[in-house]
PDB file of N, CA and C in Angstrom:
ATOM      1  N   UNK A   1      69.312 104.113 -54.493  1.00  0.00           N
ATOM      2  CA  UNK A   1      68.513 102.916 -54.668  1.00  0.00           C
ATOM      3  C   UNK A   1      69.346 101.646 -54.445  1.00  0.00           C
ATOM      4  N   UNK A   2      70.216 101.514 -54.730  1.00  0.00           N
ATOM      5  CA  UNK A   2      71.080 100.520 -55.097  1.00  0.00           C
ATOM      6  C   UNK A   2      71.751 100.400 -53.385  1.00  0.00           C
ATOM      7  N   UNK A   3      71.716 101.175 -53.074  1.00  0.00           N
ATOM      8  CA  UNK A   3      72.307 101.179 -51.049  1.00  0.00           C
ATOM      9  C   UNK A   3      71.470 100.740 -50.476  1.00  0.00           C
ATOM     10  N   UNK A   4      70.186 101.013 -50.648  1.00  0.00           N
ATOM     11  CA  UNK A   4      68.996 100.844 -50.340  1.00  0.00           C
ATOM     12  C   UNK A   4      68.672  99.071 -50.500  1.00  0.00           C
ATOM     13  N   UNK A   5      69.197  98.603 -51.573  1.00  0.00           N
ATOM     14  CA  UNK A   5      68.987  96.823 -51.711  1.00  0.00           C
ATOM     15  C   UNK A   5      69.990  96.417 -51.308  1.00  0.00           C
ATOM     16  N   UNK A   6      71.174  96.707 -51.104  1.00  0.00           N
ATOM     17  CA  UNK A   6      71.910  96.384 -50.109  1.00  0.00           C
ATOM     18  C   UNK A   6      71.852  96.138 -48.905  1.00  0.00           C
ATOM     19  N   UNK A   7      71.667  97.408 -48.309  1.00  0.00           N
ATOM     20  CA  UNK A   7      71.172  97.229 -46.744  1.00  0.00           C
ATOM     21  C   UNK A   7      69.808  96.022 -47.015  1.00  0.00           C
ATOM     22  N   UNK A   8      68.855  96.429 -47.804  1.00  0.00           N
ATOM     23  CA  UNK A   8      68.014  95.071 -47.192  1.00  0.00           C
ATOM     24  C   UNK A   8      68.597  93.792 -47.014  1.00  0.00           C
ATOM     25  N   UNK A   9      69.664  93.157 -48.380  1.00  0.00           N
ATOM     26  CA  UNK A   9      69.857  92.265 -48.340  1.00  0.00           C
ATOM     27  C   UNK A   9      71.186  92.044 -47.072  1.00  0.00           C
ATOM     28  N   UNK A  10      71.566  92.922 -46.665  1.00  0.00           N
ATOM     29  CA  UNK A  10      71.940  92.654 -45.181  1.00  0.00           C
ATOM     30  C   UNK A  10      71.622  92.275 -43.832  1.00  0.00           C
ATOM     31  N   UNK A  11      70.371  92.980 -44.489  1.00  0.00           N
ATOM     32  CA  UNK A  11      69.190  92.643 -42.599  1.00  0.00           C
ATOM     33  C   UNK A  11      68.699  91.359 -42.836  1.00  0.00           C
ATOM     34  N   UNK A  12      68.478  90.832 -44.223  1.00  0.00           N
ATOM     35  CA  UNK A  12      67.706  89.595 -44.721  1.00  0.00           C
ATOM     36  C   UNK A  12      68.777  88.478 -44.463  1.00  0.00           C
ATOM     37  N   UNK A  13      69.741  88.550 -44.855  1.00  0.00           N
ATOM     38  CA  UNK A  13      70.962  87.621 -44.576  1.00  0.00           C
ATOM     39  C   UNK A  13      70.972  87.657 -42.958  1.00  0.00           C
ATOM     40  N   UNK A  14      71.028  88.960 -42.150  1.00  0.00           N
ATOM     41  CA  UNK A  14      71.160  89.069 -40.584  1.00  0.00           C
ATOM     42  C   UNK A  14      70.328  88.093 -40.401  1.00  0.00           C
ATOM     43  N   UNK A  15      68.561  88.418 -40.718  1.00  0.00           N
ATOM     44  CA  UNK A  15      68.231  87.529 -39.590  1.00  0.00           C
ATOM     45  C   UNK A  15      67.786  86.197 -40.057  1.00  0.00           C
ATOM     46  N   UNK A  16      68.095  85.767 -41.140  1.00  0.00           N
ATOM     47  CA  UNK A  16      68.268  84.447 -41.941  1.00  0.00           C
ATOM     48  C   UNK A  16      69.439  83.573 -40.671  1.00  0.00           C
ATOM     49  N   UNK A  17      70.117  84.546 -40.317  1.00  0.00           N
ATOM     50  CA  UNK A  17      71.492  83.756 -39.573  1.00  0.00           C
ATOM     51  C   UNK A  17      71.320  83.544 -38.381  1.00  0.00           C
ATOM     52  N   UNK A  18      70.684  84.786 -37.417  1.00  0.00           N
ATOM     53  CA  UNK A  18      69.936  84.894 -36.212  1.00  0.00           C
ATOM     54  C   UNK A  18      69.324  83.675 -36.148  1.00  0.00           C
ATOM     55  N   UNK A  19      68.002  83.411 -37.266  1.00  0.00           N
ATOM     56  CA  UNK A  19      66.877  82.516 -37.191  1.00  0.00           C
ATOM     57  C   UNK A  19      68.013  80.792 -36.591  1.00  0.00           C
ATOM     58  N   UNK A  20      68.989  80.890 -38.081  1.00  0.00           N
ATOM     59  CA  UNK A  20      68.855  79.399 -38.237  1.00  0.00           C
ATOM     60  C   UNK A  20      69.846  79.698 -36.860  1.00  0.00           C
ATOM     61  N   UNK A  21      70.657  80.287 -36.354  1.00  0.00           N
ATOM     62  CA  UNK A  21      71.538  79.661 -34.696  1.00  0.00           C
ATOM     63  C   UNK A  21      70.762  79.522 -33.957  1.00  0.00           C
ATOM     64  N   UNK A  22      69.447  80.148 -33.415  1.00  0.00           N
ATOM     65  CA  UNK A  22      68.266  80.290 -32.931  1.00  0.00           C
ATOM     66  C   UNK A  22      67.667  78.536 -32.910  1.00  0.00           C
ATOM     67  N   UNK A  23      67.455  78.253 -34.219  1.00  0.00           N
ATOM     68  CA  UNK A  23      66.940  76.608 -34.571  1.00  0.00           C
ATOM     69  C   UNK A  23      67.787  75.506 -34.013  1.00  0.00           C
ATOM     70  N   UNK A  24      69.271  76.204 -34.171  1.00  0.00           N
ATOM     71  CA  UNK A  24      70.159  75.411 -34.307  1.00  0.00           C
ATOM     72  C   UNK A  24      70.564  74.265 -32.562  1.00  0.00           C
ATOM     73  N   UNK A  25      70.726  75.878 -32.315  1.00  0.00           N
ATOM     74  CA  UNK A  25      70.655  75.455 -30.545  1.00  0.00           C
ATOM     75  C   UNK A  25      69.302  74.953 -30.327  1.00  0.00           C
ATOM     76  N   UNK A  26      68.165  75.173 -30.471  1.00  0.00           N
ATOM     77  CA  UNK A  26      67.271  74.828 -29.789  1.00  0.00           C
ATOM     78  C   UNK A  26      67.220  73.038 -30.019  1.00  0.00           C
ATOM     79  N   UNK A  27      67.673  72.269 -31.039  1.00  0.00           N
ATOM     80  CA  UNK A  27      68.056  71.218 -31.616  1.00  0.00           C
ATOM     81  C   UNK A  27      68.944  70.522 -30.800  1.00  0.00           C
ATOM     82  N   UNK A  28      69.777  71.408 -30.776  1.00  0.00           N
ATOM     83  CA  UNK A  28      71.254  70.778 -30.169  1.00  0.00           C
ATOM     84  C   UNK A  28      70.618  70.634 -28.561  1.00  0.00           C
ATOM     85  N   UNK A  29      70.466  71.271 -27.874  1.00  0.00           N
ATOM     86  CA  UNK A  29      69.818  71.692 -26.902  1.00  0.00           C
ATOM     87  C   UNK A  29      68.966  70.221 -26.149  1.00  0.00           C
ATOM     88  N   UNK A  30      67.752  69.952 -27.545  1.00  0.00           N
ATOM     89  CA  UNK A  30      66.670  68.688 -27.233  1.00  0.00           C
ATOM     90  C   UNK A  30      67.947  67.800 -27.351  1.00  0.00           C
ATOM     91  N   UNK A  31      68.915  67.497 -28.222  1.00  0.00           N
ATOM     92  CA  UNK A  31      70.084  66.572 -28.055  1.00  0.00           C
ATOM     93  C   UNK A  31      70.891  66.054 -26.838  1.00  0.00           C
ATOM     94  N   UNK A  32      71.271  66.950 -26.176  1.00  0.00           N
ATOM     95  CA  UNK A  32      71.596  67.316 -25.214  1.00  0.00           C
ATOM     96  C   UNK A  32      71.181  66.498 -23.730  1.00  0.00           C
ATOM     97  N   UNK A  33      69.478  67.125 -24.078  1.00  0.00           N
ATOM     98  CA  UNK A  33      68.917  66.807 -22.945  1.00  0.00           C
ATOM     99  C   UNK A  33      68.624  65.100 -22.653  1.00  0.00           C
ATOM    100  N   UNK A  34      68.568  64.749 -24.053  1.00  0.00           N
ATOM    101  CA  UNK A  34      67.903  63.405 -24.416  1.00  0.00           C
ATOM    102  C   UNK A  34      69.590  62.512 -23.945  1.00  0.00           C
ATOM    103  N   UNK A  35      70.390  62.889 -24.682  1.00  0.00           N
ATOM    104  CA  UNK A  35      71.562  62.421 -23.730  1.00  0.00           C
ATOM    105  C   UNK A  35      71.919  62.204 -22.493  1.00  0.00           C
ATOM    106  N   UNK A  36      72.068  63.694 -21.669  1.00  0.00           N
ATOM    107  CA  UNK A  36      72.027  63.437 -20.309  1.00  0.00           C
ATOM    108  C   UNK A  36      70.858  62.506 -19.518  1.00  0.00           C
ATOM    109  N   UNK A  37      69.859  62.592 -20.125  1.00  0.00           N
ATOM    110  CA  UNK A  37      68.465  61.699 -19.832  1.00  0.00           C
ATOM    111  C   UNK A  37      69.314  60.113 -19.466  1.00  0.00           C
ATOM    112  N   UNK A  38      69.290  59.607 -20.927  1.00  0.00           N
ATOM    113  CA  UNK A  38      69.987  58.361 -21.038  1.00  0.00           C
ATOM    114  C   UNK A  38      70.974  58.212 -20.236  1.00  0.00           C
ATOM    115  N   UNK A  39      72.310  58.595 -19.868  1.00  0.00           N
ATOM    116  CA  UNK A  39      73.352  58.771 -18.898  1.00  0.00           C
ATOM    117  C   UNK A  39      72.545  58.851 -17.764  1.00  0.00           C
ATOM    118  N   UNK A  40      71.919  59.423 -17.248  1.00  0.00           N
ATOM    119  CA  UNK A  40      71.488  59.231 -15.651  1.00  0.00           C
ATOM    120  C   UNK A  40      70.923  58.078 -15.313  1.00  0.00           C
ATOM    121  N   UNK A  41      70.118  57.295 -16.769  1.00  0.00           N
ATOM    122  CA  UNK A  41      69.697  55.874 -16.601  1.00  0.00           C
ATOM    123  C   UNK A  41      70.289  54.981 -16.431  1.00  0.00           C
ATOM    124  N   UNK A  42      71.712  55.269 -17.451  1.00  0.00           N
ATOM    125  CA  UNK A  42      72.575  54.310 -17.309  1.00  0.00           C
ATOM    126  C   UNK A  42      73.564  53.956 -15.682  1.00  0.00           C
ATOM    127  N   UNK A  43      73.471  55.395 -14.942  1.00  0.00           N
ATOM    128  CA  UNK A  43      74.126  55.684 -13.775  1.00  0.00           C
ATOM    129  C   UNK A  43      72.973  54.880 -13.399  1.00  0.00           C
ATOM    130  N   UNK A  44      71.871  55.129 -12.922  1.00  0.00           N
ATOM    131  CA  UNK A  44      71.054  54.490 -11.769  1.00  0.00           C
ATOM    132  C   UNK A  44      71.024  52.579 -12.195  1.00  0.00           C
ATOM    133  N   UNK A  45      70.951  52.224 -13.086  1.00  0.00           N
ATOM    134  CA  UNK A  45      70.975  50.914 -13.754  1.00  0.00           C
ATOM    135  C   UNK A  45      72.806  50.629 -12.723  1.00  0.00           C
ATOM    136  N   UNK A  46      73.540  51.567 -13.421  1.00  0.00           N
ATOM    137  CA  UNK A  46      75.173  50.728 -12.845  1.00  0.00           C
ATOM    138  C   UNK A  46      75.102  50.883 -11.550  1.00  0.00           C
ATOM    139  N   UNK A  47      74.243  51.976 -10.595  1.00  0.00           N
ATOM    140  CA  UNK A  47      74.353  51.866  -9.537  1.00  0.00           C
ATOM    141  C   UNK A  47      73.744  50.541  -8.351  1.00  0.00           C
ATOM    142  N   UNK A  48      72.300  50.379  -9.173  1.00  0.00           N
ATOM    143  CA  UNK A  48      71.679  49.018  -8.519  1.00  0.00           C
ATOM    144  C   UNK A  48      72.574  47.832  -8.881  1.00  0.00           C
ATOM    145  N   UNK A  49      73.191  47.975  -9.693  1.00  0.00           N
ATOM    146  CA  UNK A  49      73.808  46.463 -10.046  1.00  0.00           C
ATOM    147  C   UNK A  49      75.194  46.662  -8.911  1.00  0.00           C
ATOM    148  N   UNK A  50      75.985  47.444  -8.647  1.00  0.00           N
ATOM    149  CA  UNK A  50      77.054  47.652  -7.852  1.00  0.00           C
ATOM    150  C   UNK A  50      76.325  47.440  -6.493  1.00  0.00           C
ATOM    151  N   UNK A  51      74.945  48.062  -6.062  1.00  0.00           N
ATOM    152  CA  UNK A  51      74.473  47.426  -5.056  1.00  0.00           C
ATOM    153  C   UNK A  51      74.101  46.207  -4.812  1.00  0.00           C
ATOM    154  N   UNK A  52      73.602  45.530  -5.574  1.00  0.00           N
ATOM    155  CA  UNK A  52      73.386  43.943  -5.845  1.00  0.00           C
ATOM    156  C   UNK A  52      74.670  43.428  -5.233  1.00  0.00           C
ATOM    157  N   UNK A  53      75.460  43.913  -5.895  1.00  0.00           N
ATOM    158  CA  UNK A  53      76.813  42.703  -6.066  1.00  0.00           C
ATOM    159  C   UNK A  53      77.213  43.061  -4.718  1.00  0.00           C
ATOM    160  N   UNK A  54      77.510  43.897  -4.153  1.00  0.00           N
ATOM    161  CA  UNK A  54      77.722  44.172  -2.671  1.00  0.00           C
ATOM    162  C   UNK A  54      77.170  43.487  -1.596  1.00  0.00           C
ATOM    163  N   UNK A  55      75.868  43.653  -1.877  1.00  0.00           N
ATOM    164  CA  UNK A  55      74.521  42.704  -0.814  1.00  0.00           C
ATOM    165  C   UNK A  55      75.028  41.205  -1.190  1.00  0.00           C
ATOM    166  N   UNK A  56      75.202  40.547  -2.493  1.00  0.00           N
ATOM    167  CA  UNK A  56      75.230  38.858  -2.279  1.00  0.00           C
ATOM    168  C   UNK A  56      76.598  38.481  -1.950  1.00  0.00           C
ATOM    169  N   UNK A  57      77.542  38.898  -1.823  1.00  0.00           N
ATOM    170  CA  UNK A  57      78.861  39.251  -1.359  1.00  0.00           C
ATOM    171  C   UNK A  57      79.485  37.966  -2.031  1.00  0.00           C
ATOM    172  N   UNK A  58      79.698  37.684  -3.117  1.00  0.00           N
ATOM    173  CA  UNK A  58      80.310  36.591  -3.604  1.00  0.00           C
ATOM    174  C   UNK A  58      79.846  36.093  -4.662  1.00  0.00           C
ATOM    175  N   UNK A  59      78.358  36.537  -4.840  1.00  0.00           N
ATOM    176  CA  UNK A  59      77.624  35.992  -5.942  1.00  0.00           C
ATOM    177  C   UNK A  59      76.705  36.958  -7.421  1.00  0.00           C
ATOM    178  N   UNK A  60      77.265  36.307  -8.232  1.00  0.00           N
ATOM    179  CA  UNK A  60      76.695  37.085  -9.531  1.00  0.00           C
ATOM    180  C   UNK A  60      75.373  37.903  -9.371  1.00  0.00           C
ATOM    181  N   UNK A  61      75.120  38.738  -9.307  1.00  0.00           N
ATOM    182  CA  UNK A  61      73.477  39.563  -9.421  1.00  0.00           C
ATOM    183  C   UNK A  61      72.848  39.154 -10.281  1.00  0.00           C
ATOM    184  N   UNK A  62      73.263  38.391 -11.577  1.00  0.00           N
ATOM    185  CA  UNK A  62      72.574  38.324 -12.584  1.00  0.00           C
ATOM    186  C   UNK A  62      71.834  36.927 -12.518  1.00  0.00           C
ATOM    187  N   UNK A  63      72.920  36.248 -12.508  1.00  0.00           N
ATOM    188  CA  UNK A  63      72.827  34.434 -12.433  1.00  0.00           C
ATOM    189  C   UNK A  63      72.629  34.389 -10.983  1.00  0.00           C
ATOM    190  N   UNK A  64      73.273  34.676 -10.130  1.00  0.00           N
ATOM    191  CA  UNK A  64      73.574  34.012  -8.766  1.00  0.00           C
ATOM    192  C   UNK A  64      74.500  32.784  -8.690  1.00  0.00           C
ATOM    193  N   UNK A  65      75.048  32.325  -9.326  1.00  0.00           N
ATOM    194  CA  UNK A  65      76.025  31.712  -9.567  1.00  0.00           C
ATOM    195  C   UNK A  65      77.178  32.288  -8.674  1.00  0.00           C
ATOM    196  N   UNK A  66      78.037  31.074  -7.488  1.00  0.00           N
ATOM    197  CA  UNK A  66      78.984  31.668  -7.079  1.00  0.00           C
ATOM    198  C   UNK A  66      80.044  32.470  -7.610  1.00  0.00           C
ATOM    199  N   UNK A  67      80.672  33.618  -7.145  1.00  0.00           N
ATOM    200  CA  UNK A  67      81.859  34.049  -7.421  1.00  0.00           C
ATOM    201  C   UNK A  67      83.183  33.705  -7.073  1.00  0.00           C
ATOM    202  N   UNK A  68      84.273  33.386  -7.776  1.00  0.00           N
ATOM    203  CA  UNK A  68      85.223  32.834  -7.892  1.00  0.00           C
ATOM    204  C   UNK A  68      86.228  33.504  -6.743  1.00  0.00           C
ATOM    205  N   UNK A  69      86.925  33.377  -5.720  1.00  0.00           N
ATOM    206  CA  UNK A  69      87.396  34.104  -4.503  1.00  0.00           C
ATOM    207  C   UNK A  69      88.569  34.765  -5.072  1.00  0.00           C
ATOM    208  N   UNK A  70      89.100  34.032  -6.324  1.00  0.00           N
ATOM    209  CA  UNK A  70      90.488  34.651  -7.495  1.00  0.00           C
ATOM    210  C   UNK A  70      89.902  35.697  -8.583  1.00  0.00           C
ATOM    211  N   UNK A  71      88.743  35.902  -8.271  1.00  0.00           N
ATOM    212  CA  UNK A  71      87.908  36.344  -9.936  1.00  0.00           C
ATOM    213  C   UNK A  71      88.236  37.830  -9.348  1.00  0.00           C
ATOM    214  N   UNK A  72      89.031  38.553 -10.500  1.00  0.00           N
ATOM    215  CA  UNK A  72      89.127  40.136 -10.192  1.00  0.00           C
ATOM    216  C   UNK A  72      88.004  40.582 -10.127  1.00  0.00           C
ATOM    217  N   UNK A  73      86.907  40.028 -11.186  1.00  0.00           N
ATOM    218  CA  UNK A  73      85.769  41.190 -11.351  1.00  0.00           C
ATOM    219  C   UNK A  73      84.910  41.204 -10.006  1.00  0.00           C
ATOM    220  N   UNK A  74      85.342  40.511  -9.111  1.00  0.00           N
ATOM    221  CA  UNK A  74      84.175  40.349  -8.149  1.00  0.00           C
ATOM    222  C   UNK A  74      84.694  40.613  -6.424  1.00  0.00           C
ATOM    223  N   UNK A  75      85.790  41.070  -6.637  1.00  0.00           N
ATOM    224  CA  UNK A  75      86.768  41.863  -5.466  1.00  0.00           C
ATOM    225  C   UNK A  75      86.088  42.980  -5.077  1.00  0.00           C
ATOM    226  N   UNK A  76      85.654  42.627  -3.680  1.00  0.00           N
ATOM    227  CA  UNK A  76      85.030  43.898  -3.089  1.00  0.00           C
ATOM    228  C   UNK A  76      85.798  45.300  -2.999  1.00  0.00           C
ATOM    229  N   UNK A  77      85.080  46.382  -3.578  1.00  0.00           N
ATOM    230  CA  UNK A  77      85.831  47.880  -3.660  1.00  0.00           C
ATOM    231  C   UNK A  77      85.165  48.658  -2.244  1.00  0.00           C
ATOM    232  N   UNK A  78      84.018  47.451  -1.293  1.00  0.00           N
ATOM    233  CA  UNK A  78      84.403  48.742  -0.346  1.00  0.00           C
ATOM    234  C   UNK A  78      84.992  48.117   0.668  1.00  0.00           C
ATOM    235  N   UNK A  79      85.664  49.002   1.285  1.00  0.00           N
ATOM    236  CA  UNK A  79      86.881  49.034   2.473  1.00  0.00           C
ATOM    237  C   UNK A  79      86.029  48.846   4.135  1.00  0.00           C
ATOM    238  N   UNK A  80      86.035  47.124   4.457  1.00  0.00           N
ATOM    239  CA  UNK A  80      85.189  47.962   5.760  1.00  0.00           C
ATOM    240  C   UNK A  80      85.924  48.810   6.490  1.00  0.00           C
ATOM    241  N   UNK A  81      84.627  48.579   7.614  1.00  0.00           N
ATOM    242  CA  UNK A  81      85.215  49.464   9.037  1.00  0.00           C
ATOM    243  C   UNK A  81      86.361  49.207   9.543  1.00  0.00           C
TER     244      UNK A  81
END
């Protein structure tokens, strides 16, 4: 008898543990996704703005306000032809 409530309380603990990694990932998982979500927004957002600034070739995307010809932040990174 007494082996007998043992083993149950083994299978009961088993799939008590099964269940909650089961929950656990599926959680982590929606986390995950909702992250990478955000990150690809943030990529396509940094990507139009790097295109902006390319196209006015000197001038802020935001303001339009000239860019300074000494201003690091506004040094073209592509290499022409």
């Amino acid at each position: 008898m007494v082996t007998l409530t043992v083993a149950g309380a083994i299978l009961l603990i088993g799939f008590g543990a099964m269940l909650g990694a089961f929950w656990t990932g599926r959680i982590l998982q929606q986390r995950l996704a909702h992250q990478a979500d955000q990150q690809a927004q943030e990529r396509r957002m940094l990507a139009k703005e790097w295109a902006a600034i390319h196209r006015r070739h000197g001038r802020c995307p935001r303001c339009t306000a000239p860019a300074s010809e000494h201003d690091r932040h506004f040094v073209s990174t592509v290499v022409p032809d």
